[in-house]
Protein backbone atom coordinates (compact mmCIF):
# COMPACT_ATOMS: atom_id res chain seq x y z
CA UNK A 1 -4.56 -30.30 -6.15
CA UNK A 2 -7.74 -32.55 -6.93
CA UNK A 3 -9.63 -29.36 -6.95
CA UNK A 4 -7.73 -28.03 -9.54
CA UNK A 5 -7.70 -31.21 -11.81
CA UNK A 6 -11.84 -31.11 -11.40
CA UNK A 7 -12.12 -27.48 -12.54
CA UNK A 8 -10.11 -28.05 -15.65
CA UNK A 9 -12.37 -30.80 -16.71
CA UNK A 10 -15.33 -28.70 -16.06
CA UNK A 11 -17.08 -27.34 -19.84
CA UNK A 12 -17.45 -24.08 -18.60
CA UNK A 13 -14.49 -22.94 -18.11
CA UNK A 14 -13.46 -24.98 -20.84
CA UNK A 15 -15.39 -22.74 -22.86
CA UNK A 16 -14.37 -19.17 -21.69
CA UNK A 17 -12.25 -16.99 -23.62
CA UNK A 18 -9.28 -15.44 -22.40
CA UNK A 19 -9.17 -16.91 -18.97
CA UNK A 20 -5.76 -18.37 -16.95
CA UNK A 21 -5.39 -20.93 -14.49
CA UNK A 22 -2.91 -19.73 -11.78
CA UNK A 23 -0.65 -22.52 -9.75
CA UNK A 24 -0.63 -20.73 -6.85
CA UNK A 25 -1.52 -17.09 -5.23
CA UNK A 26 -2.33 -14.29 -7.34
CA UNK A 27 -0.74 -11.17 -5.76
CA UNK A 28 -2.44 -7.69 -6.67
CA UNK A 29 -0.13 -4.76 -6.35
CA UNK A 30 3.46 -4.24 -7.04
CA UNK A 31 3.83 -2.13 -4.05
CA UNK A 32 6.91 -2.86 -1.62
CA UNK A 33 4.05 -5.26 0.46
CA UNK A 34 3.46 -6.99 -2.99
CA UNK A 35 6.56 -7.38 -3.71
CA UNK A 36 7.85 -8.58 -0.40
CA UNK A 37 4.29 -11.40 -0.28
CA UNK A 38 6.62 -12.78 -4.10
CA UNK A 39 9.73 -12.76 -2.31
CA UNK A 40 8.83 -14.74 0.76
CA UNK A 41 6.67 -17.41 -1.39
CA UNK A 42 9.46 -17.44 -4.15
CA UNK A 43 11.73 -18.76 -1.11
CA UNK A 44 9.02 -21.35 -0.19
CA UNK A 45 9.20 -22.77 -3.34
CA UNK A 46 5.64 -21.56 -4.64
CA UNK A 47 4.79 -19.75 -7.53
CA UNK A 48 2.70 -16.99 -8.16
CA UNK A 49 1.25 -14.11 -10.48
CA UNK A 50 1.26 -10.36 -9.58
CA UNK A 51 -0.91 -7.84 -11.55
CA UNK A 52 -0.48 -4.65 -11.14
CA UNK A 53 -2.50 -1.35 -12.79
CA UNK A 54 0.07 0.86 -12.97
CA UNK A 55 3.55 0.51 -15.56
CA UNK A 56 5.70 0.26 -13.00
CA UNK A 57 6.40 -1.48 -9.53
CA UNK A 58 5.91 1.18 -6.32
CA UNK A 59 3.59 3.48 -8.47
CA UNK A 60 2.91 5.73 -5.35
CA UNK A 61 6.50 6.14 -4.63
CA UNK A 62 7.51 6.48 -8.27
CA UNK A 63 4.74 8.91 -9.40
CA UNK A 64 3.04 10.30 -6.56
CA UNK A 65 5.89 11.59 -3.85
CA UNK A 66 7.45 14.93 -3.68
CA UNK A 67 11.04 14.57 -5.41
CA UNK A 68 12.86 15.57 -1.69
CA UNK A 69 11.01 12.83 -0.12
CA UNK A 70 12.93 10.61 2.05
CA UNK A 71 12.37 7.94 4.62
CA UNK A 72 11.68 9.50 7.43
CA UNK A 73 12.14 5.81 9.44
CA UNK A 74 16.10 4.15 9.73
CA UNK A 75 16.60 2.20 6.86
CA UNK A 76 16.50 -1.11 8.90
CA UNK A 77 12.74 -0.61 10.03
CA UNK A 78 11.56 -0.50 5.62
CA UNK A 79 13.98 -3.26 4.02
CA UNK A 80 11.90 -5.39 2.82
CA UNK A 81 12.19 -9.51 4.21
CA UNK A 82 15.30 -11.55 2.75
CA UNK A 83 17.53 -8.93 1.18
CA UNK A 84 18.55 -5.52 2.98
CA UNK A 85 19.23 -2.18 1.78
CA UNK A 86 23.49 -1.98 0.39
CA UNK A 87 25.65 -0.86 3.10
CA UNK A 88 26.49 2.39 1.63
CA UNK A 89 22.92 3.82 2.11
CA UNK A 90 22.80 6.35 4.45
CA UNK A 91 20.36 5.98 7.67
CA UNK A 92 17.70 7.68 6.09
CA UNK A 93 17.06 6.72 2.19
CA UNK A 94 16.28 9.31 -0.67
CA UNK A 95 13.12 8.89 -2.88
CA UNK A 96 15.52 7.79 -5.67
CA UNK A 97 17.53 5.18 -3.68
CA UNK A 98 14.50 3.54 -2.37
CA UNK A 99 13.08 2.86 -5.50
CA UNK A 100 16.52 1.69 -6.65
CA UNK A 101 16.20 -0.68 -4.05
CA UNK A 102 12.50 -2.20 -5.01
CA UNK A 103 13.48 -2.58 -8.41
CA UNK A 104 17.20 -4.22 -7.28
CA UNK A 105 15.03 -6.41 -4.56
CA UNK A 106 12.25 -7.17 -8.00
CA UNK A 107 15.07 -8.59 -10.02
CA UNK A 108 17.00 -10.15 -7.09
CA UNK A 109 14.17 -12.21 -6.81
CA UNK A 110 12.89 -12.41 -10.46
CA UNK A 111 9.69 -11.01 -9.89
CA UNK A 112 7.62 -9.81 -12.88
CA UNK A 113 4.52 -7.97 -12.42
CA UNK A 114 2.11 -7.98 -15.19
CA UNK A 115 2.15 -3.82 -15.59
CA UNK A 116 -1.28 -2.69 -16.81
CA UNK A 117 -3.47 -4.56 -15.55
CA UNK A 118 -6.35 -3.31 -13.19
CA UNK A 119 -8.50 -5.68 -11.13
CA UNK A 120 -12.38 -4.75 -12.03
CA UNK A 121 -13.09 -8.06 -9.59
CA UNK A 122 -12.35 -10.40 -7.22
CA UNK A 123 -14.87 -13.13 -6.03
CA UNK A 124 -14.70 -16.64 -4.71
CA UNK A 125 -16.53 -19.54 -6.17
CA UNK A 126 -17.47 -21.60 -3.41
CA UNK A 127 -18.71 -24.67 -6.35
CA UNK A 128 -15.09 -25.08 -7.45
CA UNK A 129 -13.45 -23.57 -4.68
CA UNK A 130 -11.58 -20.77 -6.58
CA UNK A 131 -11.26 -17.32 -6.99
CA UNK A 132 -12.01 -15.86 -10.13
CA UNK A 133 -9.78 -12.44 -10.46
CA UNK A 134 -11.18 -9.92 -13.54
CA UNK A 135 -8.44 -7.65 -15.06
CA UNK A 136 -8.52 -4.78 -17.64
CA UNK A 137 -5.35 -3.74 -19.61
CA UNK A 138 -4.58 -0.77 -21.05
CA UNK A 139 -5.93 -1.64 -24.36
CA UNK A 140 -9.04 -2.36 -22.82
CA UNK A 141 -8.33 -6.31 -22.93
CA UNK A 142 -10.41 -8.20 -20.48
CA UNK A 143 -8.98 -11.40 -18.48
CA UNK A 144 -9.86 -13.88 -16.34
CA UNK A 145 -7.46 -15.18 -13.70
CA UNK A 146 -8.27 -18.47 -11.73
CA UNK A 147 -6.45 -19.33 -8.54
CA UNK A 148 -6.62 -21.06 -4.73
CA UNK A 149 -5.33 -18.27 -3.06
CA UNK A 150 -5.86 -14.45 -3.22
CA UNK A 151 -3.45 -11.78 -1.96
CA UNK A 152 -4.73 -8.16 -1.89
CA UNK A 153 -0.99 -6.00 -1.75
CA UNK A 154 -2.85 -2.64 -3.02
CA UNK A 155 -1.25 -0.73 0.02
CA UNK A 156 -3.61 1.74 2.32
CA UNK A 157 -2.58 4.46 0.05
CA UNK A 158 -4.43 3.20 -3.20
CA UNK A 159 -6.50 6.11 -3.78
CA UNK A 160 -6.33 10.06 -3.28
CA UNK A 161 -9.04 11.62 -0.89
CA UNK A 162 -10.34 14.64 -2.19
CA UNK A 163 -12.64 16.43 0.47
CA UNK A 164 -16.09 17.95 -0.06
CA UNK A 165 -15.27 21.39 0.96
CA UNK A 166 -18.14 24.19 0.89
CA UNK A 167 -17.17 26.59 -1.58
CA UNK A 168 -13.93 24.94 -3.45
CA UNK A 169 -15.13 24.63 -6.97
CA UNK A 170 -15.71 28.58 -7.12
CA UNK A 171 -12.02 28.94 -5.47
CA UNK A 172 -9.70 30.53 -8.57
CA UNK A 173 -6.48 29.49 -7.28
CA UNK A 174 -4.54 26.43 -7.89
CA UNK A 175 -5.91 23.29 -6.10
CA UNK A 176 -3.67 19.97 -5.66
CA UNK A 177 -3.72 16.85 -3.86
CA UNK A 178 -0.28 16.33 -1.72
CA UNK A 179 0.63 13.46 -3.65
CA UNK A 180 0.82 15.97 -7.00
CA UNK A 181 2.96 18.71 -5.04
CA UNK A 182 6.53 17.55 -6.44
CA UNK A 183 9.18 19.56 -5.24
CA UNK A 184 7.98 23.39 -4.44
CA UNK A 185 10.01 24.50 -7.31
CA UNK A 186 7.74 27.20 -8.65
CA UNK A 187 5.99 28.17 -5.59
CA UNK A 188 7.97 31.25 -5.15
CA UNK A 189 5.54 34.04 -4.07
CA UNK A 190 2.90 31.75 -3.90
CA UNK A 191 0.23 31.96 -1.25
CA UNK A 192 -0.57 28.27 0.48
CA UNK A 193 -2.70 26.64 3.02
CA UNK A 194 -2.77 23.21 3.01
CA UNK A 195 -5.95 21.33 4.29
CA UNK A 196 -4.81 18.47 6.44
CA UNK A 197 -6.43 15.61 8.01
CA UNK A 198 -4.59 14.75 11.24
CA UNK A 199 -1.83 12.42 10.25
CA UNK A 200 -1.69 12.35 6.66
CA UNK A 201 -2.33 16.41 6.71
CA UNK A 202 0.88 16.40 9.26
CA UNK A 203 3.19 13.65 7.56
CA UNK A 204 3.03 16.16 4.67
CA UNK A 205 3.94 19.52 6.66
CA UNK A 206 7.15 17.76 8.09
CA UNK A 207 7.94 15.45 4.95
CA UNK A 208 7.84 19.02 2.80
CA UNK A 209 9.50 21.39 5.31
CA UNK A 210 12.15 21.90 3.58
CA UNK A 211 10.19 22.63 0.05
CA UNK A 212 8.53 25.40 1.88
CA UNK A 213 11.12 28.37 1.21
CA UNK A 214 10.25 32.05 -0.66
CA UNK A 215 6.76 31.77 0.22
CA UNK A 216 3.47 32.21 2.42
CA UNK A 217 2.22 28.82 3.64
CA UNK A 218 -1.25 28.75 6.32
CA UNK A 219 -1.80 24.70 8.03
CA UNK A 220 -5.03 24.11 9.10
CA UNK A 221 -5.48 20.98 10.95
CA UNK A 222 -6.39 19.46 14.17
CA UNK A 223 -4.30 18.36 16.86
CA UNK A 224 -1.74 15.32 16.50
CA UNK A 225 0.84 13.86 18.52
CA UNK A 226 4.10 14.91 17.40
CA UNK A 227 7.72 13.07 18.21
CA UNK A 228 11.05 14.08 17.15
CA UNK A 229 12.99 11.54 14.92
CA UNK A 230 15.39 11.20 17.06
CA UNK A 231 16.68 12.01 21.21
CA UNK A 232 20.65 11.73 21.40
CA UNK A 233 21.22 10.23 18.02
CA UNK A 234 18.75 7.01 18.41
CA UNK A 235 15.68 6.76 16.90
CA UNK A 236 12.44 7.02 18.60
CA UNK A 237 10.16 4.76 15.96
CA UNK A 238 10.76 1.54 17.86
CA UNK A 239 9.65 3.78 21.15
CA UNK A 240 6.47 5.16 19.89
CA UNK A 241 5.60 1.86 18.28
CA UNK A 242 5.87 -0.06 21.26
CA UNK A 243 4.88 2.40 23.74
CA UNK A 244 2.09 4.42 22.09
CA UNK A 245 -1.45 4.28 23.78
CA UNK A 246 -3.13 1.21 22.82
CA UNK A 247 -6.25 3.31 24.08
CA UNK A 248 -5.60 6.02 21.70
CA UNK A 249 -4.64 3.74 18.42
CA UNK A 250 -8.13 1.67 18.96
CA UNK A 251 -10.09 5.35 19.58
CA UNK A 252 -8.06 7.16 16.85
CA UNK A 253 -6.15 4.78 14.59
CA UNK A 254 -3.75 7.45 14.85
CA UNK A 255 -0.03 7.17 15.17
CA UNK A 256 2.67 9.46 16.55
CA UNK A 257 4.35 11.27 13.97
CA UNK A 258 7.59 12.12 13.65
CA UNK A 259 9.35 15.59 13.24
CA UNK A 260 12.10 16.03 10.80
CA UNK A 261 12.57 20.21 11.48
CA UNK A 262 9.08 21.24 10.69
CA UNK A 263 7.96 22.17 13.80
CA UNK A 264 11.03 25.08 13.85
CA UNK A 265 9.27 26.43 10.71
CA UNK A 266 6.36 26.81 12.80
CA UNK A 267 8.17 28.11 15.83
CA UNK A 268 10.10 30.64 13.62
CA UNK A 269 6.50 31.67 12.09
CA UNK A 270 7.48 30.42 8.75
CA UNK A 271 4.27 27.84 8.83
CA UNK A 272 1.65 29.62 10.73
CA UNK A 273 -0.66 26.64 11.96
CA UNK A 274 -4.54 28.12 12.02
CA UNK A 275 -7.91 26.29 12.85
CA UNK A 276 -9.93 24.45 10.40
CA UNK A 277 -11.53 25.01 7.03
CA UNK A 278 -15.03 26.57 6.99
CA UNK A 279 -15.56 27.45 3.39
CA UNK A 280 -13.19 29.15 0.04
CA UNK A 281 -14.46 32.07 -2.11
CA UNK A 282 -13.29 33.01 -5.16
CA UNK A 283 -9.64 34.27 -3.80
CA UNK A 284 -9.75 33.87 0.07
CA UNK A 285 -10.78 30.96 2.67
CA UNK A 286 -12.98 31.54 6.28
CA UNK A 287 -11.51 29.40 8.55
CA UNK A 288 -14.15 28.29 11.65
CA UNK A 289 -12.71 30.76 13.80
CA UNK A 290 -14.24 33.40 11.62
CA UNK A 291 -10.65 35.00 10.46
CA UNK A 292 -10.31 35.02 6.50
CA UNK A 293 -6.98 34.86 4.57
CA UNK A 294 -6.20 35.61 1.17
CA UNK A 295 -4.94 32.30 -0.52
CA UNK A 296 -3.87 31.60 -4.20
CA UNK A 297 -2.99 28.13 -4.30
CA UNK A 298 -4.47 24.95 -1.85
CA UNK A 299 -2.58 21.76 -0.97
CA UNK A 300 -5.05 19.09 0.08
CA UNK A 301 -2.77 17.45 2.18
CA UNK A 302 -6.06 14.46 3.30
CA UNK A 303 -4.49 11.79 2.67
CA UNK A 304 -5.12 8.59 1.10
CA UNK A 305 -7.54 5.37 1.03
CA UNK A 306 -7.65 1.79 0.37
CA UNK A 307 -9.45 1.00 -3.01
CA UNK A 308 -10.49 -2.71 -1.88
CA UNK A 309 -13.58 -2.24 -1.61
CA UNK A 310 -14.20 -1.24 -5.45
CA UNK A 311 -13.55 -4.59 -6.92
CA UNK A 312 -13.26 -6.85 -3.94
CA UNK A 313 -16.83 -8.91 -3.95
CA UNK A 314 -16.14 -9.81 0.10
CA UNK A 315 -17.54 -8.65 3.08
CA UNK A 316 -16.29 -10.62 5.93
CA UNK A 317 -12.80 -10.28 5.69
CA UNK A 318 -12.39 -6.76 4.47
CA UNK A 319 -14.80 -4.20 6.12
CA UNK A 320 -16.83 -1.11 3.87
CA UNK A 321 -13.07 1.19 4.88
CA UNK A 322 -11.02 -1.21 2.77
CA UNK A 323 -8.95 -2.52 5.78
CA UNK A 324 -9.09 -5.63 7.61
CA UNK A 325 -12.00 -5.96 10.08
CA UNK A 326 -9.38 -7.97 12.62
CA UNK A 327 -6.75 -5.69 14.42
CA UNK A 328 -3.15 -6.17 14.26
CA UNK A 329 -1.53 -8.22 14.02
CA UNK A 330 -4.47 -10.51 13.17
CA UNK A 331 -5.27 -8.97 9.96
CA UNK A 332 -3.40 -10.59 7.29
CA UNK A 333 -5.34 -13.83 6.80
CA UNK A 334 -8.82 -14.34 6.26
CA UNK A 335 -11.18 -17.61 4.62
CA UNK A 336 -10.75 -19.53 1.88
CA UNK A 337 -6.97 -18.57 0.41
CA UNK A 338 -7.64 -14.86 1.11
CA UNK A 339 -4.79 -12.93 2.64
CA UNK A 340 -3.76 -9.22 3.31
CA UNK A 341 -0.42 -7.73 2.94
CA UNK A 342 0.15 -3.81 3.99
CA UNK A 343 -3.06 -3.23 5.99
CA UNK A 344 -1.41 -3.16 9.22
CA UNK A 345 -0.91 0.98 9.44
CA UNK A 346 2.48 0.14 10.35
CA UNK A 347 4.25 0.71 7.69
CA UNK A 348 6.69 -0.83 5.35
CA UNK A 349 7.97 -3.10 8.91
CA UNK A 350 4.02 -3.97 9.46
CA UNK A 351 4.08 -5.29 5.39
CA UNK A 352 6.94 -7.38 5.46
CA UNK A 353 5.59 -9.44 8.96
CA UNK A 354 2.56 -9.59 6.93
CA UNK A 355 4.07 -10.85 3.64
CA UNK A 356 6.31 -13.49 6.07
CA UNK A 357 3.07 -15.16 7.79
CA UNK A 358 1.53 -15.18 4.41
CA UNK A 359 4.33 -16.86 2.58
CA UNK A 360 4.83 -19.68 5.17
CA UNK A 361 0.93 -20.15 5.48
CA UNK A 362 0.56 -21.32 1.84
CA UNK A 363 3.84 -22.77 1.24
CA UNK A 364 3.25 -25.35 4.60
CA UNK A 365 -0.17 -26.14 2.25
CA UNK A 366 1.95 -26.01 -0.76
CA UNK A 367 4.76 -28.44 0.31
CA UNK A 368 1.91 -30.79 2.24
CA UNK A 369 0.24 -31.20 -1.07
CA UNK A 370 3.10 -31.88 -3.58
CA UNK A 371 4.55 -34.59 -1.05
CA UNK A 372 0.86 -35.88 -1.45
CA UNK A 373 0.78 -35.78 -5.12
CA UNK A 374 4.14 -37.22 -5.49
CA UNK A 375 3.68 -40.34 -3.56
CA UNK A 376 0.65 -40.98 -5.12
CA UNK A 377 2.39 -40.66 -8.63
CA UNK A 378 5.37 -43.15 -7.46
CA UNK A 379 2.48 -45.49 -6.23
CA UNK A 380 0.60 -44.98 -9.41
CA UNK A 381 4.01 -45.93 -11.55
CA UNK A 382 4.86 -49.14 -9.33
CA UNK A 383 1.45 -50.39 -10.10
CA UNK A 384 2.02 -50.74 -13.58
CA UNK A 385 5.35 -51.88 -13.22
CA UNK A 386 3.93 -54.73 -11.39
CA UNK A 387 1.02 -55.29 -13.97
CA UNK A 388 3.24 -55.42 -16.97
CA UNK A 389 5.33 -58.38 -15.30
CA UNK A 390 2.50 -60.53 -15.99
């Protein structure tokens, strides 16, 4: 807290326009791991500023998910910490009753995001012993936030990959990332193959299965590990999670993924699964086995990336791929006040440990240094109590 006193006395940031001193953590992203990081610290008793780029909290789920999409995980592995979904949910939550949830949990716990804001950077000033947090609004209004502690929530999904693929800019079909592909409506007669990269490329074949009806749909992607939801009713998430190769996650950072009746498509011939991509022309696409198909329309199913490294000035936390440098479940705190919530690959379960460890870190701090401050305030008021007696 004497930090903070000496910064406000200092001219030149007296002297800066537009610029906010934060008490407490600013949290970037409105995300379910954003939003879970202001719940936890809201029950600590500390406050705290989100900013978020988009106009609305869960922006991926919201605007970038196929309409059909639901959670492909029980319900009781993606609640979010301190308030569960409502008993009438079913086992596995719709699109639209998940984000009826985020915004229930936002209010429940009175969190308001400022919507349209986009971090341009993050650094720390190691003279005052703050970080300095840049943001753009829609209007093209610049600010300035100052604060002790930094909490990056922008999810491992900020960003769209689009691949370099020989030949694609002179294809004349329709090309889309996954996260555009809504709800297969008017993709009768239509002629896909979706480009995959292993997990992400797969998540999408057995999230969208049951989009896939009325027409002609080509997968090209390498081999994954495949589970089915469920074996006699129970769920086999917790399973894979605990049992998976620890070999194969630190060689692959792959996961198990987890069938929800795509893989009868494919056994019916409905999804015929081919080898990779080798180039497009203007109406058809080699693949590397030499065979060519005629194609109208391309899903880039190649998943997603985090976007940290564009505006976070760090490099010993965070490495160049955006995520953590330190495996789980080590990643979610790094030095001076910097913290990570949702880089854990483990899902909505993985962000709310995160956001739990996070909250309790800065609100023992938090607590410590208000008892501090308060004593030396009621120490402070006896001593002129005593002085004016004389």
């Amino acid at each position: 807290m004497e930090n903070l006193f000496r910064l406000v006395d200092q001219d030149q940031y007296l002297f800066q326009p537009k610029w906010t001193l934060v008490n407490g953590p600013i949290i970037v992203g409105a995300g379910p791991s954003g939003l879970a990081a202001a719940a936890c610290l809201k029950e600590q008793g500390v406050p705290f500023v989100v900013v978020e780029r988009a106009d609305c909290i869960a922006s991926l789920w919201q605007k970038r998910t196929n309409d059909r999409l639901k959670l492909h995980l029980p319900k009781q592995f993606c609640q979010l910490p301190k308030l569960p979904f409502p008993e009438d949910y079913p086992e596995y939550p719709t699109k639209k009753q998940f984000i009826e949830y985020l915004e229930s949990y936002a209010k429940h716990f009175d969190i308001n995001p400022k919507f349209n804001e986009c971090v341009e950077s993050a650094r720390y000033d190691e003279t005052t012993g703050f970080w300095k947090v840049k943001t753009v609004g829609s209007n093209k209004t610049e600010l300035e936030y100052v604060c002790r502690w930094l909490i990056v929530a922008t999810s491992e999904n900020a960003e769209s990959v689009m691949p370099d693929i020989e030949g694609l800019a002179e294809f004349d079909g329709e090309v889309i990332h996954a996260c555009d592909y809504k709800s297969g409506e008017n993709s009768r007669g239509r002629k896909y193959l979706s480009s995959a990269a292993v997990t992400p490329g797969w998540k999408f074949l057995l999230i969208f299965a049951t989009t896939m009806l009325h027409l002609q749909w080509w997968f090209a992607a390498r081999q994954v590990h495949v589970l089915p939801r469920e074996i006699f009713g129970k769920s086999t998430f917790e399973l894979a999670a605990i049992n998976w190769s620890i070999e194969t996650q630190e060689h692959t950072r792959e996961n198990p993924v987890l069938d929800i009746g795509a893989l009868e498509r494919i056994r019916s011939g409905d999804i015929n699964v081919v080898p990779g991509i080798k180039r497009f022309s203007r109406d058809q696409v080699e693949l590397v086995n030499g065979e060519k198909i005629d194609i109208n329309s391309v899903v880039l199913a190649t998943g997603y990336r985090s976007n940290v490294p564009s505006w976070l000035q760090e490099g010993e936390f965070f490495a160049k791929n955006g995520y953590p440098k330190a495996e789980f479940p080590h990643g979610w705190k790094g030095k001076a006040g910097l913290y990570a919530a949702g880089f854990t690959r483990r899902g909505l379960l993985g962000a709310s440990l995160d956001a739990i460890r996070i909250a309790q870190d800065i609100g023992t701090v938090w607590k410590e240094e208000n008892k501090q401050l308060k004593k030396r305030t009621i120490a402070r008021h006896r001593r002129c109590i005593s002085l004016s007696q004389f």
